[in-house]
Protein backbone atom coordinates (compact mmCIF):
# COMPACT_ATOMS: atom_id res chain seq x y z
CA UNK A 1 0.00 0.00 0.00
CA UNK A 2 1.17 3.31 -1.20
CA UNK A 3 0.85 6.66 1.06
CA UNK A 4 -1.56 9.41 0.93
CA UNK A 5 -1.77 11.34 -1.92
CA UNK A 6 -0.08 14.97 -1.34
CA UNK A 7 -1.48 18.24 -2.17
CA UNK A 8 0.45 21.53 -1.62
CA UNK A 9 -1.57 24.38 -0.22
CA UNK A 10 1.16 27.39 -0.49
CA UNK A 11 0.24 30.43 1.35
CA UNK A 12 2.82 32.30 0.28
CA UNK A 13 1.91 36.25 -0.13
CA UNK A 14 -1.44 35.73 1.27
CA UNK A 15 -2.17 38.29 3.69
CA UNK A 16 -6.25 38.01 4.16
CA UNK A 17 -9.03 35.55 4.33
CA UNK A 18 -10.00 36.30 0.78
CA UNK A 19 -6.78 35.19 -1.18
CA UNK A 20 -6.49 32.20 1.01
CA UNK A 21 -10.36 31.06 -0.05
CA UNK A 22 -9.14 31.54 -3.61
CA UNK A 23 -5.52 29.87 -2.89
CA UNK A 24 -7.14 27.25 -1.02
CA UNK A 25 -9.90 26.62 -4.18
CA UNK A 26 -7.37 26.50 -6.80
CA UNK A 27 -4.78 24.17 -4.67
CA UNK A 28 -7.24 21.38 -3.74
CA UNK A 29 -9.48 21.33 -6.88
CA UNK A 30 -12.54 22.31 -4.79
CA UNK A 31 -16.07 22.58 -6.50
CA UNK A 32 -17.57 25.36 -7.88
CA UNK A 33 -20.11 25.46 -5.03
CA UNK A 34 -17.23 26.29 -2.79
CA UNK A 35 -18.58 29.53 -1.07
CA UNK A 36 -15.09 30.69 0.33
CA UNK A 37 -15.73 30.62 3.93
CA UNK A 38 -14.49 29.25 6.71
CA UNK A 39 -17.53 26.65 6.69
CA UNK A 40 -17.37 26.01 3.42
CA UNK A 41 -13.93 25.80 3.50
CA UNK A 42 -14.67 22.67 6.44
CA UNK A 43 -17.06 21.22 4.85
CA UNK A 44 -14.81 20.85 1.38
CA UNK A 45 -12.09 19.23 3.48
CA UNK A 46 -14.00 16.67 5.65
CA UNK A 47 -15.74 15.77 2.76
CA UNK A 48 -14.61 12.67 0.93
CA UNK A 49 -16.92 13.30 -1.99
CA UNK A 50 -14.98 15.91 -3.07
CA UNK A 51 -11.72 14.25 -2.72
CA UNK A 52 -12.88 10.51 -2.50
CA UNK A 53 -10.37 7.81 -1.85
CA UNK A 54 -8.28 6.33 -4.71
CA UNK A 55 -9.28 2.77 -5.66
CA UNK A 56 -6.10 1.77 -3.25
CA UNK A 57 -7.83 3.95 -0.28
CA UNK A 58 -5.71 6.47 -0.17
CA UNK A 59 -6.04 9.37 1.52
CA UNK A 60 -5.46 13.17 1.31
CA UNK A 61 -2.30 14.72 3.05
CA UNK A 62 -2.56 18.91 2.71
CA UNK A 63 0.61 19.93 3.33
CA UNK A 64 0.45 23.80 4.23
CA UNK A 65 3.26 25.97 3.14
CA UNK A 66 4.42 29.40 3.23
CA UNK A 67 1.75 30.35 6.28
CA UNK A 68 3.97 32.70 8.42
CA UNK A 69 3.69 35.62 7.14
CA UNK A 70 -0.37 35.15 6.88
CA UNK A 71 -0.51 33.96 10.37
CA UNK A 72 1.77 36.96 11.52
CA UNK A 73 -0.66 39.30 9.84
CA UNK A 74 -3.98 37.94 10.64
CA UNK A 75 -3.42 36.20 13.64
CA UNK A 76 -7.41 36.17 14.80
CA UNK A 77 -8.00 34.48 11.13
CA UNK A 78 -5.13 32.07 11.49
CA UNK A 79 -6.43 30.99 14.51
CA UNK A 80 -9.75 30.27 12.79
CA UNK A 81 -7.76 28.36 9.90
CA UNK A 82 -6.15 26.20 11.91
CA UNK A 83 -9.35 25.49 13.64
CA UNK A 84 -10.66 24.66 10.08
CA UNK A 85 -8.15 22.32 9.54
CA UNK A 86 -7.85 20.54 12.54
CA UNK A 87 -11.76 20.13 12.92
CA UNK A 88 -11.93 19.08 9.37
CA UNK A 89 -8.51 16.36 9.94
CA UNK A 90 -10.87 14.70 13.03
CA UNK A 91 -14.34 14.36 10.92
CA UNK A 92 -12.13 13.22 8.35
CA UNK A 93 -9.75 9.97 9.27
CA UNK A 94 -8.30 10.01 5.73
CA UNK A 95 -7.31 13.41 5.72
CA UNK A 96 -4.74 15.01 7.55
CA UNK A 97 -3.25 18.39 7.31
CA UNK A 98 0.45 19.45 8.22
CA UNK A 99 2.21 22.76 8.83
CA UNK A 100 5.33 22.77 6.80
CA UNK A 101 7.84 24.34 9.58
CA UNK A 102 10.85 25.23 7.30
């Protein structure tokens, strides 16, 4: 068995909520009913319909890059994000989500 497939979500230059909805949309392939929000942004992650398993069962590992400076600016709407993502990593037990550190 083969590990999760890998998606990078690079936040790079994103300084507000807006350009990470977009960044966030374009990185993971989300569906056009994505409403760029933080519950839409939940319910698009803990939902395996829009990513479903491979035929192998993979899962989905979203590796977040480049989120310093966005956290260092908006540090009330990081805190929100990382809510997102860890709320959306415990709904979901194929997904998980990890903070790239260097």
């Amino acid at each position: 068995m083969t590990g999760p497939r890998v998606v990078t979500l690079d936040l790079a230059g994103i300084t507000g909520k807006a350009a990470l909805m977009d960044r966030a949309a374009r990185a993971l392939a989300l569906p056009d009913w994505f409403g760029r929000n933080w519950d839409a942004l939940a319910d698009s992650l803990s939902d395996p319909t829009v990513w479903p398993p491979d035929t192998d069962g993979r899962g989905l590992l979203v590796v977040v890059t480049g989120w310093r400076e966005y956290a260092d600016t908006r540090p009330d709407e990081w805190a929100v994000a990382l809510e997102v993502f860890t709320q959306a990593s415990e709904r979901e037990p194929l997904l998980t989500v990890a903070l790239a550190l260097g």
